[in-house]
PDB file of N, CA and C in Angstrom:
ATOM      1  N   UNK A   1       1.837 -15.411 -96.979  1.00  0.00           N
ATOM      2  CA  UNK A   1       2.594 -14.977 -95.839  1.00  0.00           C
ATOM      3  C   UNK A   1       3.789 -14.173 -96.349  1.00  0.00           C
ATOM      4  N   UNK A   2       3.725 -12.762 -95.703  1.00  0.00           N
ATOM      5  CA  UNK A   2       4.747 -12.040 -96.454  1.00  0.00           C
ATOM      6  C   UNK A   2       6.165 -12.734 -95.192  1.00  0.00           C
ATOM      7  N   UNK A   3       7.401 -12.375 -96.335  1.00  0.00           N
ATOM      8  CA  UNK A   3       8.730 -12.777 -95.330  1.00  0.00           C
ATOM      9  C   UNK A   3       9.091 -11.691 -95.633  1.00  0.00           C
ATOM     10  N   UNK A   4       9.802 -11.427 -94.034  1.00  0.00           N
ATOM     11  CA  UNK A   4      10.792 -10.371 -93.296  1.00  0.00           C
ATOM     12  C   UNK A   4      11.939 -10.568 -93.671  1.00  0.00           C
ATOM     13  N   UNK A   5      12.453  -9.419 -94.692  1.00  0.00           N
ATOM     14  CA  UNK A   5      13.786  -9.592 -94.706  1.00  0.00           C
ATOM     15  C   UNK A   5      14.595  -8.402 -93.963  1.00  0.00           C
ATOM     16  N   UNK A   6      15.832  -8.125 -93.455  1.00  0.00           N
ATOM     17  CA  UNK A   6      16.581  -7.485 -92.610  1.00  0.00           C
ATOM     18  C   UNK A   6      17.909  -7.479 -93.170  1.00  0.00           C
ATOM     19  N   UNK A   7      18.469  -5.727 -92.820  1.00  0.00           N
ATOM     20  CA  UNK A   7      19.261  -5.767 -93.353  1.00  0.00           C
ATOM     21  C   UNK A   7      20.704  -5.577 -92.774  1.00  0.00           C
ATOM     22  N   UNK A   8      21.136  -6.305 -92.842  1.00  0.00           N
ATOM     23  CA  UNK A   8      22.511  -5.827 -91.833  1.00  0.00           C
ATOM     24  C   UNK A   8      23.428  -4.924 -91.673  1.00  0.00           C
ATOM     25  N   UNK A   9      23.613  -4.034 -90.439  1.00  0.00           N
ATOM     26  CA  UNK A   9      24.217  -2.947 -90.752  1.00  0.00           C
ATOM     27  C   UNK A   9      25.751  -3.303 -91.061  1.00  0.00           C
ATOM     28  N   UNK A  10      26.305  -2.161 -92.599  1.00  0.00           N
ATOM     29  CA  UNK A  10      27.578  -2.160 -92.157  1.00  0.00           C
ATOM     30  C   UNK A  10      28.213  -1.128 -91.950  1.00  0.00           C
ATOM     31  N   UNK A  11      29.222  -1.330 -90.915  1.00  0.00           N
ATOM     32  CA  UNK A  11      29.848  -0.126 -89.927  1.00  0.00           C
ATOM     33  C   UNK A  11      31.098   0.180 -90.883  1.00  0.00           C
ATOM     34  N   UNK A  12      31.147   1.152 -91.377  1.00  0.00           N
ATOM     35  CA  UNK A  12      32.484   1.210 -92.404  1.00  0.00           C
ATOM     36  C   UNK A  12      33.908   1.484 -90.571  1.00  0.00           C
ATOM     37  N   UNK A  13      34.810   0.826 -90.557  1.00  0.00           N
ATOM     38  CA  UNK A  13      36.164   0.787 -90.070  1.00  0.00           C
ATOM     39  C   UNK A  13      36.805   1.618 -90.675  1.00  0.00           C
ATOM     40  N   UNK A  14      38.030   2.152 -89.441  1.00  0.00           N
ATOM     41  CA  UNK A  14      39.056   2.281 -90.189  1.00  0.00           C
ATOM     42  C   UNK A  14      39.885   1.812 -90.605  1.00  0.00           C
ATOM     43  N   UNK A  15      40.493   1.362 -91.809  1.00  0.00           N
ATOM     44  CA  UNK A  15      41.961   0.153 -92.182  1.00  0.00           C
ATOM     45  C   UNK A  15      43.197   0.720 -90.992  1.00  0.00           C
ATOM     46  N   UNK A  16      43.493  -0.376 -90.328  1.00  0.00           N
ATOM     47  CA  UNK A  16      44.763  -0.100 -89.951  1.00  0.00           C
ATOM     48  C   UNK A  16      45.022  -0.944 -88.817  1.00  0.00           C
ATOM     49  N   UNK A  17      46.732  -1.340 -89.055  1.00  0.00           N
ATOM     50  CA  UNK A  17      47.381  -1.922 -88.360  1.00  0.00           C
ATOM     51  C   UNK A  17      47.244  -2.134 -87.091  1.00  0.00           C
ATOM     52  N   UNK A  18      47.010  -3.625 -86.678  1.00  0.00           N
ATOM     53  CA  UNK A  18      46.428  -3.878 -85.009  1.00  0.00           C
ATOM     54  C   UNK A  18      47.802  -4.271 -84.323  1.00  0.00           C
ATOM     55  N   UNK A  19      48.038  -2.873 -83.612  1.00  0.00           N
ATOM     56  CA  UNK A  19      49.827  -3.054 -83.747  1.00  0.00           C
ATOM     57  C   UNK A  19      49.713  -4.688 -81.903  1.00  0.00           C
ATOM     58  N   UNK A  20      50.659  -4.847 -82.366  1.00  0.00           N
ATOM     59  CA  UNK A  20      51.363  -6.178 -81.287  1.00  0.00           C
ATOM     60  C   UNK A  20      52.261  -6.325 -80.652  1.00  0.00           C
ATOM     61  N   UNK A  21      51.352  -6.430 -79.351  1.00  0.00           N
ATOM     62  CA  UNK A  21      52.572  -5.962 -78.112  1.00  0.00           C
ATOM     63  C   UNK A  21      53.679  -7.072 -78.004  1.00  0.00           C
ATOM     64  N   UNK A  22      54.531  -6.630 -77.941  1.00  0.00           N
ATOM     65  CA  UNK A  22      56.131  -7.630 -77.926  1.00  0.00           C
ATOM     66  C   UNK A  22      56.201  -8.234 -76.227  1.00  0.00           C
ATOM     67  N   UNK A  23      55.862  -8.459 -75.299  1.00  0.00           N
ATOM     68  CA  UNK A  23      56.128  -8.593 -74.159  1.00  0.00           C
ATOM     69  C   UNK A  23      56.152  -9.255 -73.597  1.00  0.00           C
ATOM     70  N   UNK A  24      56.976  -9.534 -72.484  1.00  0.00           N
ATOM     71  CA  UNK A  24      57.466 -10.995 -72.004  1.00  0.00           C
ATOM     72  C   UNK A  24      56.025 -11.858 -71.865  1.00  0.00           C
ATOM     73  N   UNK A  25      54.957 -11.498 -71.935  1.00  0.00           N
ATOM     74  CA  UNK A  25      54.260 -12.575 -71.027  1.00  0.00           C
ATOM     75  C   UNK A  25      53.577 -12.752 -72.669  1.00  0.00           C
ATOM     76  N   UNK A  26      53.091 -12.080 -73.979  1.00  0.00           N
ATOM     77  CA  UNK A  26      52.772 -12.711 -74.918  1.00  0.00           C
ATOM     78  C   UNK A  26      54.394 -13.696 -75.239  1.00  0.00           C
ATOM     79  N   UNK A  27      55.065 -13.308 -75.092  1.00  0.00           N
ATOM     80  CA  UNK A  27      56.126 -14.186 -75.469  1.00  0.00           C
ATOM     81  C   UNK A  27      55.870 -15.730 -75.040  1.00  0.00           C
ATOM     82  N   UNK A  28      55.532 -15.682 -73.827  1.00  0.00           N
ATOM     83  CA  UNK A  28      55.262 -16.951 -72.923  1.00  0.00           C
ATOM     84  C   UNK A  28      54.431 -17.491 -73.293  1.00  0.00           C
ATOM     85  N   UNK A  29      53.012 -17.069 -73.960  1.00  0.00           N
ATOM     86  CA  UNK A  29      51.633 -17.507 -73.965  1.00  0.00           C
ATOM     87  C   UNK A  29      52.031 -18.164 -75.888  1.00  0.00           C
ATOM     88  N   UNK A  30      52.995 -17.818 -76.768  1.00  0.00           N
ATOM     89  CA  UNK A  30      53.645 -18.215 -77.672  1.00  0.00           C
ATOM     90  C   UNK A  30      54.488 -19.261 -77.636  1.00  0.00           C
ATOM     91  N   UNK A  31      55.218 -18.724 -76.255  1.00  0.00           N
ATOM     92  CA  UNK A  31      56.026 -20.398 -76.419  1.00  0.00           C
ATOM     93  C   UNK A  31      54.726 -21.621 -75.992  1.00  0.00           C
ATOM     94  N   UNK A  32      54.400 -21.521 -75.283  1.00  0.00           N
ATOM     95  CA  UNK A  32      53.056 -22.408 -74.418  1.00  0.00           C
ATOM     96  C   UNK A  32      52.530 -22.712 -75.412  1.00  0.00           C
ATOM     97  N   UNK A  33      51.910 -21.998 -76.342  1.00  0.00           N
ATOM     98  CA  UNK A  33      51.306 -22.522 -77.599  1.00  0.00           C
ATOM     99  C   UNK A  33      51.675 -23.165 -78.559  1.00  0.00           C
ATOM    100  N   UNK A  34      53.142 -22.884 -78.810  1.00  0.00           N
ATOM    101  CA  UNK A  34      54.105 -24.224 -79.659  1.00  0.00           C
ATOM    102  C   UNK A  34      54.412 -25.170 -79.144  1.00  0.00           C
ATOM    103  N   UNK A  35      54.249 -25.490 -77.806  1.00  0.00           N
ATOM    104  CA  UNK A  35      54.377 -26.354 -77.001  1.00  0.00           C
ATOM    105  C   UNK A  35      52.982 -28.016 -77.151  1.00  0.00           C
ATOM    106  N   UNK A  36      52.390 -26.652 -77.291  1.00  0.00           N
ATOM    107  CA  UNK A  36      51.062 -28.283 -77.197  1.00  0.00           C
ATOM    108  C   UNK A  36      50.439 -29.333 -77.980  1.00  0.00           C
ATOM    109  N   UNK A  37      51.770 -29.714 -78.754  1.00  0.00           N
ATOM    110  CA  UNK A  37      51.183 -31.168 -78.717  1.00  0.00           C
ATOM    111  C   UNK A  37      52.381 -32.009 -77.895  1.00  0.00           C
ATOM    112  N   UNK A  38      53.102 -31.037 -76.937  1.00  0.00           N
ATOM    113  CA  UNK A  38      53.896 -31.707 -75.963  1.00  0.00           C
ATOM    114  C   UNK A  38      53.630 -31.876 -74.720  1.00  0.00           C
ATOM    115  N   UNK A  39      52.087 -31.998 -74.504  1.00  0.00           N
ATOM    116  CA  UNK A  39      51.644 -31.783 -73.589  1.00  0.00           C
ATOM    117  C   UNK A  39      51.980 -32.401 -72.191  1.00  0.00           C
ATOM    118  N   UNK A  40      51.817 -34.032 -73.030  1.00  0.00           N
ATOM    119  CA  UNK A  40      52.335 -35.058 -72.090  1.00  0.00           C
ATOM    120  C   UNK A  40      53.937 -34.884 -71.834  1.00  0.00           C
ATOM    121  N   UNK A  41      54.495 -34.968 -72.381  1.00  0.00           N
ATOM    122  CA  UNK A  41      55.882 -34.244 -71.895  1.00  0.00           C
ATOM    123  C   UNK A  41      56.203 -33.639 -71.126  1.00  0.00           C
ATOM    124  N   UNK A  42      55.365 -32.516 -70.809  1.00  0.00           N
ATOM    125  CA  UNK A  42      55.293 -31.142 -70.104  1.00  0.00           C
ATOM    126  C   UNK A  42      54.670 -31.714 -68.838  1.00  0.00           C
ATOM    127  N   UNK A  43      54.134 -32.499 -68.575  1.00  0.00           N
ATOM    128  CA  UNK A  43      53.212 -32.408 -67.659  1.00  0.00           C
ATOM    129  C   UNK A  43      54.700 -33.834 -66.811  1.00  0.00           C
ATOM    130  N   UNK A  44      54.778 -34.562 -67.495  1.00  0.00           N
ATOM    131  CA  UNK A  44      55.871 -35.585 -66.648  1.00  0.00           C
ATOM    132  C   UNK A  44      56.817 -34.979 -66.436  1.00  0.00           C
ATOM    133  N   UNK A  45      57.923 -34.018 -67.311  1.00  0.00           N
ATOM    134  CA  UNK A  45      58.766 -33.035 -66.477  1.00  0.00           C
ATOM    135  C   UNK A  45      58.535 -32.237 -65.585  1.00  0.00           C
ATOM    136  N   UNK A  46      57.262 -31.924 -65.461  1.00  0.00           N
ATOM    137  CA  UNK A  46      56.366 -31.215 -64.475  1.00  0.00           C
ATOM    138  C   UNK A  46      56.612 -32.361 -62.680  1.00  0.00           C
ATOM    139  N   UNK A  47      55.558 -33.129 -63.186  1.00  0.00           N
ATOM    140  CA  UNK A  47      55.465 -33.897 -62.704  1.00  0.00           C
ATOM    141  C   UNK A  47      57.051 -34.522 -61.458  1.00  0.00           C
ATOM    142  N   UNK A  48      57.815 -34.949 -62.569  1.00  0.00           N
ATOM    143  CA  UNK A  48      59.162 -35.475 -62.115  1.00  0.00           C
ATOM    144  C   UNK A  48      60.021 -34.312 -61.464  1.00  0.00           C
ATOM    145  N   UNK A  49      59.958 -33.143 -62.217  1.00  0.00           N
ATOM    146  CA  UNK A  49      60.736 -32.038 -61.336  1.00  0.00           C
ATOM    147  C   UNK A  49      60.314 -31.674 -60.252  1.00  0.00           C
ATOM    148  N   UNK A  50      58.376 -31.419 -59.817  1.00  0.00           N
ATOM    149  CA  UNK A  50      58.331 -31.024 -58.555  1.00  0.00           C
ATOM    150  C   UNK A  50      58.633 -32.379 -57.477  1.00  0.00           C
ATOM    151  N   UNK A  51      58.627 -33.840 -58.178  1.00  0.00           N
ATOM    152  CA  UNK A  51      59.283 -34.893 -57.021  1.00  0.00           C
ATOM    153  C   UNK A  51      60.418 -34.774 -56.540  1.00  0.00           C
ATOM    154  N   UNK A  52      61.324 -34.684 -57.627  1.00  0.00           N
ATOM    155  CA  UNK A  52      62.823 -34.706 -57.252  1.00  0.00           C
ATOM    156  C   UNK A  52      63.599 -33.583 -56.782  1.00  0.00           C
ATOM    157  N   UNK A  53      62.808 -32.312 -57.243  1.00  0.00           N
ATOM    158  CA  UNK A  53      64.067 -31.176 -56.736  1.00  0.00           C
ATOM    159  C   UNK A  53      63.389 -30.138 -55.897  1.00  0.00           C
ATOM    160  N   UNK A  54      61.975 -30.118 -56.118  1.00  0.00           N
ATOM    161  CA  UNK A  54      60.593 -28.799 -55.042  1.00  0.00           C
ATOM    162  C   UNK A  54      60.828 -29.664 -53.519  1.00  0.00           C
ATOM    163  N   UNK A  55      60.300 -31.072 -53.743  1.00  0.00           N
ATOM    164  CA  UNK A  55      59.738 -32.114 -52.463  1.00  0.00           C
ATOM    165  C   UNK A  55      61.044 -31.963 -51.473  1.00  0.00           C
ATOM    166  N   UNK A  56      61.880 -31.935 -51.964  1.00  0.00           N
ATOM    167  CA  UNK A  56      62.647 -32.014 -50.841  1.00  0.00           C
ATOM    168  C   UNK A  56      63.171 -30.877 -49.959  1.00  0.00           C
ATOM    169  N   UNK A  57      62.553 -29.597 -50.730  1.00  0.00           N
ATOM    170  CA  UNK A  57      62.832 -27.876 -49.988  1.00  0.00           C
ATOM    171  C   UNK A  57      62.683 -27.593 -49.093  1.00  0.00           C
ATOM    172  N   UNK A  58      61.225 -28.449 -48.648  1.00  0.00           N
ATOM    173  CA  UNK A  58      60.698 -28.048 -47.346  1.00  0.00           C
ATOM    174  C   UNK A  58      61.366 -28.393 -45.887  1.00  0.00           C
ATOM    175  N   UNK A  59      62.141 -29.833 -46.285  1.00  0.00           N
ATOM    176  CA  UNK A  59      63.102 -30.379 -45.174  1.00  0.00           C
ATOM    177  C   UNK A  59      64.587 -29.568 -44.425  1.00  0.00           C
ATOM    178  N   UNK A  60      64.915 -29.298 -46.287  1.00  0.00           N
ATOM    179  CA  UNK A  60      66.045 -28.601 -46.255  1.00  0.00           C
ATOM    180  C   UNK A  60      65.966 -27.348 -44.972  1.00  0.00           C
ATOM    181  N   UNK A  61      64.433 -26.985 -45.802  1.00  0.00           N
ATOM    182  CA  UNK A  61      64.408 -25.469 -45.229  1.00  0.00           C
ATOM    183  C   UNK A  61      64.213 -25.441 -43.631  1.00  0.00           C
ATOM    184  N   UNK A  62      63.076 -26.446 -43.340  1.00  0.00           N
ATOM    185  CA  UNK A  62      63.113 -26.586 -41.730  1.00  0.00           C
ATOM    186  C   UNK A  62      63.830 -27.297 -40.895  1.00  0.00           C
ATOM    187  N   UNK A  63      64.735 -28.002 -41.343  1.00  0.00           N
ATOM    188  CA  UNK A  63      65.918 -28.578 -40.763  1.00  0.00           C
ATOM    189  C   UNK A  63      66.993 -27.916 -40.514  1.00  0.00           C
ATOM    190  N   UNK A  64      67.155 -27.418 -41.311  1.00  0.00           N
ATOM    191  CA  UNK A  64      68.495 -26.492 -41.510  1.00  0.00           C
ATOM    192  C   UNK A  64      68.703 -25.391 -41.132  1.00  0.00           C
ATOM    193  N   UNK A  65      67.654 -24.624 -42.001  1.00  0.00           N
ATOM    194  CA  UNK A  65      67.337 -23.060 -41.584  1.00  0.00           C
ATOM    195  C   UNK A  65      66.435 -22.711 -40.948  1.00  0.00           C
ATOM    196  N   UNK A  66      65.301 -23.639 -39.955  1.00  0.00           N
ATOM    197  CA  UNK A  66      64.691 -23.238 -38.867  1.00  0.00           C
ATOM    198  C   UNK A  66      63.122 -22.509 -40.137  1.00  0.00           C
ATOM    199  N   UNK A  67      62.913 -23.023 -41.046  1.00  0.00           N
ATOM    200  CA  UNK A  67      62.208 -22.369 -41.994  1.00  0.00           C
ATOM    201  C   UNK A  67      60.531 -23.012 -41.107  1.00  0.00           C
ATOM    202  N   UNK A  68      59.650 -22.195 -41.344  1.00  0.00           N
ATOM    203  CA  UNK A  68      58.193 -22.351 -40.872  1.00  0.00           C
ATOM    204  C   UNK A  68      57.211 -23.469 -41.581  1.00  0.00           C
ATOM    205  N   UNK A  69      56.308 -24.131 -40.772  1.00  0.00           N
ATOM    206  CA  UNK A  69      55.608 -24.784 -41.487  1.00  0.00           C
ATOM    207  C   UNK A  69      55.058 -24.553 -42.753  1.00  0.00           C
ATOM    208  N   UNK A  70      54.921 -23.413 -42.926  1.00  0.00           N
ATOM    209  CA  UNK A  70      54.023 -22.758 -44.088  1.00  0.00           C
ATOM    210  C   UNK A  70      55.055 -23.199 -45.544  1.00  0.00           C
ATOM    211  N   UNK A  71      56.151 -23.694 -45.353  1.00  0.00           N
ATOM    212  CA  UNK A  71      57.058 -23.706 -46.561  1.00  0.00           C
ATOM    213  C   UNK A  71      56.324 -24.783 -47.129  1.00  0.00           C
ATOM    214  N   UNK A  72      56.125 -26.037 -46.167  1.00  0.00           N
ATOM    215  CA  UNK A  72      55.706 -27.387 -46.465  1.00  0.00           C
ATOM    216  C   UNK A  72      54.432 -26.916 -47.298  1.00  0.00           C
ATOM    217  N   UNK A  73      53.561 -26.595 -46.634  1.00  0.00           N
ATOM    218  CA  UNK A  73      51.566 -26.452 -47.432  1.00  0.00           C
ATOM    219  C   UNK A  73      52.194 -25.634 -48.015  1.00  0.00           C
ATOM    220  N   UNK A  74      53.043 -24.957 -49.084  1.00  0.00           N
ATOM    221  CA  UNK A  74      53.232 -24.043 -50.416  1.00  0.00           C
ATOM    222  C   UNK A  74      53.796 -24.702 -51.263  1.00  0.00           C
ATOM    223  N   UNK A  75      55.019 -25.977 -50.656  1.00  0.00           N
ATOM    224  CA  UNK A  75      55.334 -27.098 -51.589  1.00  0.00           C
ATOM    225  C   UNK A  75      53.945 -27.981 -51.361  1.00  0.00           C
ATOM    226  N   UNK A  76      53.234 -28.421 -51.135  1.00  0.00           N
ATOM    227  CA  UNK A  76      52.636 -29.351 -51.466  1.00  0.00           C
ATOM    228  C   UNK A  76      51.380 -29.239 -51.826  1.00  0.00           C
ATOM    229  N   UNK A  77      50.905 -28.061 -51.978  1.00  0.00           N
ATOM    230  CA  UNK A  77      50.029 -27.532 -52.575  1.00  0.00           C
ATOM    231  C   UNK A  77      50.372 -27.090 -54.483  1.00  0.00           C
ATOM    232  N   UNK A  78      51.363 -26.566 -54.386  1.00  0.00           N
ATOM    233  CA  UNK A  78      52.436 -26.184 -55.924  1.00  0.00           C
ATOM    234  C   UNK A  78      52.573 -27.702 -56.611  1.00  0.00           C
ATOM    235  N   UNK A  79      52.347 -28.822 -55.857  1.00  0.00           N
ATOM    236  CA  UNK A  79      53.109 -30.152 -56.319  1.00  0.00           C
ATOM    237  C   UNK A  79      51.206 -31.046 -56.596  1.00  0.00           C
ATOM    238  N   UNK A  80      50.330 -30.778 -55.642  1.00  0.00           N
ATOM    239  CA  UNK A  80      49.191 -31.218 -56.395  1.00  0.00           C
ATOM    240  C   UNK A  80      48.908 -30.431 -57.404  1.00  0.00           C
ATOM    241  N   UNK A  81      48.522 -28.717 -57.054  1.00  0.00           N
ATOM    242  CA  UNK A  81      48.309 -28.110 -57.946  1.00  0.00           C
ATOM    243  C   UNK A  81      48.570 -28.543 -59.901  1.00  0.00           C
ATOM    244  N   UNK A  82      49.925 -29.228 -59.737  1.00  0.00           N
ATOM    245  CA  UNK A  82      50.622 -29.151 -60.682  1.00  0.00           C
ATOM    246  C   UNK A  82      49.958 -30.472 -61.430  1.00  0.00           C
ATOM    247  N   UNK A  83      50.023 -31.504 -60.307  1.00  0.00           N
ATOM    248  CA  UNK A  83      49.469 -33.147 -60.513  1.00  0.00           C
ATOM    249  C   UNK A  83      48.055 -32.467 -61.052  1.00  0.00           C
ATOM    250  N   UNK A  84      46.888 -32.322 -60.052  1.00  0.00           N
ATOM    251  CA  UNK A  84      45.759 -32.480 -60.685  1.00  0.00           C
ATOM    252  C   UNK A  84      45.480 -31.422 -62.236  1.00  0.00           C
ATOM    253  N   UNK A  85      46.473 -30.117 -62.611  1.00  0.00           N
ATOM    254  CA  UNK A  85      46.169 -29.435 -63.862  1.00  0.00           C
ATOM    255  C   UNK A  85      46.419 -30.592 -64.989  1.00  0.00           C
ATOM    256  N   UNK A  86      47.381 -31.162 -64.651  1.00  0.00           N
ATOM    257  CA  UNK A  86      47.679 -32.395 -65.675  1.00  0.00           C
ATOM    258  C   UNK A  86      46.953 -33.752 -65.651  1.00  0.00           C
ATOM    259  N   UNK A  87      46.673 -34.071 -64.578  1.00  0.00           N
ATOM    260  CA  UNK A  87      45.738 -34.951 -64.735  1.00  0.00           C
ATOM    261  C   UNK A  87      43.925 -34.662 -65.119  1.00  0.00           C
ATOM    262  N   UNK A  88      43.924 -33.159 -64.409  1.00  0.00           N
ATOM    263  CA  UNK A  88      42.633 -33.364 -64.764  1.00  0.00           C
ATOM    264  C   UNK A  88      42.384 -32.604 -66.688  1.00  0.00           C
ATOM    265  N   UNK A  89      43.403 -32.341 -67.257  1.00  0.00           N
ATOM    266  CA  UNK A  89      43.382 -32.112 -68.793  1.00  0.00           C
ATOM    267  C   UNK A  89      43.431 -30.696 -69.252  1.00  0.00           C
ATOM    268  N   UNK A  90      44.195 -29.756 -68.074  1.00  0.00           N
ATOM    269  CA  UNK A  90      43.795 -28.273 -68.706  1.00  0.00           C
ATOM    270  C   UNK A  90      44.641 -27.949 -69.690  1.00  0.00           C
ATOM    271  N   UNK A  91      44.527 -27.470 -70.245  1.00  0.00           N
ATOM    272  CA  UNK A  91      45.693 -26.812 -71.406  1.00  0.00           C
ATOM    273  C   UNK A  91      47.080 -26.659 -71.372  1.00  0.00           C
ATOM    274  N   UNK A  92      47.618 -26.346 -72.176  1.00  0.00           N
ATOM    275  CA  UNK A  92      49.095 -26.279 -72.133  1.00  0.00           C
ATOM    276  C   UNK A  92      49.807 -25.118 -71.255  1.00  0.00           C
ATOM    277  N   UNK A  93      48.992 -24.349 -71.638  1.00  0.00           N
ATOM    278  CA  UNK A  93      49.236 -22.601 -70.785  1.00  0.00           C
ATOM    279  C   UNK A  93      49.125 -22.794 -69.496  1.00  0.00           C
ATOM    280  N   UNK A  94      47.938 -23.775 -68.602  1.00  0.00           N
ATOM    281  CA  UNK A  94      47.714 -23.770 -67.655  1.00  0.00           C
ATOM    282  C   UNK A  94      49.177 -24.788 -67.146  1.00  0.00           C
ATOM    283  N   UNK A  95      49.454 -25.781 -67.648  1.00  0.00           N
ATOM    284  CA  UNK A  95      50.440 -26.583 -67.184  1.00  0.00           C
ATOM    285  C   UNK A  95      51.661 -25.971 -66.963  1.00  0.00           C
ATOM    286  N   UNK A  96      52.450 -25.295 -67.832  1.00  0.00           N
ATOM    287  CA  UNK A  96      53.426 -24.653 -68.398  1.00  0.00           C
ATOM    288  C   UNK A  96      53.721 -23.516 -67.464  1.00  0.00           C
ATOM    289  N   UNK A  97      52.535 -22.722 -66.754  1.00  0.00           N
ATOM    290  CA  UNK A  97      52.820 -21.413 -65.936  1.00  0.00           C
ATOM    291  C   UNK A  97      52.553 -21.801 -64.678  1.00  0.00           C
ATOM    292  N   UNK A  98      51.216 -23.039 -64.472  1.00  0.00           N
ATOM    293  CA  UNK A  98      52.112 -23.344 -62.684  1.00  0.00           C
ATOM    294  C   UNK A  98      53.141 -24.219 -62.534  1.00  0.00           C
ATOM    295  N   UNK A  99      53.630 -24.675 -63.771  1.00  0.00           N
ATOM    296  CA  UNK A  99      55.185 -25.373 -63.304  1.00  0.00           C
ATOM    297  C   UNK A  99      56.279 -23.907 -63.423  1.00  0.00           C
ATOM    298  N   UNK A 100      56.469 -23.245 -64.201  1.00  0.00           N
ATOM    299  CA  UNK A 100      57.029 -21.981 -64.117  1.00  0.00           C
ATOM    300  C   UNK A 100      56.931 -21.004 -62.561  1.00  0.00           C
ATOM    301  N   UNK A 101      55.367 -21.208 -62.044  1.00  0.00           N
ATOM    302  CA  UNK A 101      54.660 -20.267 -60.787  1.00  0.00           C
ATOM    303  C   UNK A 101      55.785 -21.316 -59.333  1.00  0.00           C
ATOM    304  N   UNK A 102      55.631 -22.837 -59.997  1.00  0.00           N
ATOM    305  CA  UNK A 102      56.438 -23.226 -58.656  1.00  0.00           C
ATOM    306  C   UNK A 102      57.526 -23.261 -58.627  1.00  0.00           C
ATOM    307  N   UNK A 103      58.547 -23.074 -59.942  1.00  0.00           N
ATOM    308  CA  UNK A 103      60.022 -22.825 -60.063  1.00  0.00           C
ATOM    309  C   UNK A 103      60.166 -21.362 -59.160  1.00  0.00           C
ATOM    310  N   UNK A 104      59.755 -20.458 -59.316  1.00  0.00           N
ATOM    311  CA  UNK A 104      59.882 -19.424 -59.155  1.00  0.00           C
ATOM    312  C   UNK A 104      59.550 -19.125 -57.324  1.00  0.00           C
ATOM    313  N   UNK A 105      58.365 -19.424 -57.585  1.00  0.00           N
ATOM    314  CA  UNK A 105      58.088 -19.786 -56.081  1.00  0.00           C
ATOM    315  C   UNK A 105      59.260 -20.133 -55.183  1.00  0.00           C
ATOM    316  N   UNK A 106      59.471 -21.634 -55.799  1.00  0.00           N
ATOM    317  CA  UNK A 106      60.804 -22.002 -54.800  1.00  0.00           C
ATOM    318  C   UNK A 106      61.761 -21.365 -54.795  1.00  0.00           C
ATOM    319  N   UNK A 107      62.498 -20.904 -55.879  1.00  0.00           N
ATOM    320  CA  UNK A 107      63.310 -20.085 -55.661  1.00  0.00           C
ATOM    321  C   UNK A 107      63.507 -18.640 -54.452  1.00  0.00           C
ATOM    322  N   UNK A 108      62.671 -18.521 -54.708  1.00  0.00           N
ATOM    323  CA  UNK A 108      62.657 -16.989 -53.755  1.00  0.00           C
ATOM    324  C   UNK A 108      62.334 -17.781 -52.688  1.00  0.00           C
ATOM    325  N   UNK A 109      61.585 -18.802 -52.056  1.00  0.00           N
ATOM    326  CA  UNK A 109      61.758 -19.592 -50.399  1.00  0.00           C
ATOM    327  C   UNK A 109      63.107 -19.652 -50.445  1.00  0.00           C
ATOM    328  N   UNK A 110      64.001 -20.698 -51.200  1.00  0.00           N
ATOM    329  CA  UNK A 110      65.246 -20.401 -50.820  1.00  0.00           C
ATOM    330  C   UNK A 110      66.274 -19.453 -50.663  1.00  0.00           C
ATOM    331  N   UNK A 111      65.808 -18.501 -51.639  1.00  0.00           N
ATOM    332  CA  UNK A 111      66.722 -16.895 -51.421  1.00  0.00           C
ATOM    333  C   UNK A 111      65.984 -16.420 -50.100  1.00  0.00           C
ATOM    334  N   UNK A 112      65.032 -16.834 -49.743  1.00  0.00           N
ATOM    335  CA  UNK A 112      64.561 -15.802 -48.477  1.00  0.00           C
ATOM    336  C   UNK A 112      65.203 -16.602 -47.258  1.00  0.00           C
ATOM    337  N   UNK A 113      64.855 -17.801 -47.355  1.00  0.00           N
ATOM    338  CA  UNK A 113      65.113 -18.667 -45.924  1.00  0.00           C
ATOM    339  C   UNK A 113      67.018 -18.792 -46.048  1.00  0.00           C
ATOM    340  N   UNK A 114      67.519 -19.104 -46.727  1.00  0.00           N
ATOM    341  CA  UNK A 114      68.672 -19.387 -47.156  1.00  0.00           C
ATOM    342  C   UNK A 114      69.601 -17.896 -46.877  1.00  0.00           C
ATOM    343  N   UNK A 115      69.309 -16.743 -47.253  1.00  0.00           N
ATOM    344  CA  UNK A 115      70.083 -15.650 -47.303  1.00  0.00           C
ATOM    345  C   UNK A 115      69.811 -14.500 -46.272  1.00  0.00           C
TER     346      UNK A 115
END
């Protein structure tokens, strides 16, 4: 039995520098990545910040400032969201940017409803 041998092509490249973008969001995906073996950490400050300082926006906002239901289902959607990425085991990146997505979030409800 004759054997088939094959030969693999090689593609000569050109040498050169795979230049690297500096920009806020690799910056982020860097910090996120030095981050993870803090995972559990991340996920209970997670956790504890959207209880204590998100949960209570929605009251503020419709009590006070006449703010719409819709504030409530965006906090409490941002606040499972956040619970089940951490409970159900996604990565650090994933934890790290919807706790970042609901800081941010809230913020601008309160600059909008508030100002």
């Amino acid at each position: 039995m004759a054997t088939l041998t094959t030969q693999h092509a090689q593609w000569t490249t050109q040498e050169g520098k795979k230049e690297q973008e500096s920009n806020l969001w690799n910056k982020w995906l860097a910090f996120a990545d030095s981050q993870a073996s803090k995972k559990t950490m991340w996920f209970m400050v997670a956790l504890m910040g959207q209880g204590v300082l998100f949960l209570p926006i929605p009251a503020l906002l419709m009590y006070y400032f006449d703010a719409p239901i819709y504030v409530l289902a965006i906090t409490l959607g941002l606040f499972f969201a956040n619970f089940i990425a951490g409970m159900g085991g996604s990565n650090i990146r994933t934890t790290l940017s919807l706790f970042a997505l609901s800081i941010i979030t809230h913020l601008i409800m309160l600059l909008v409803f508030i100002l």
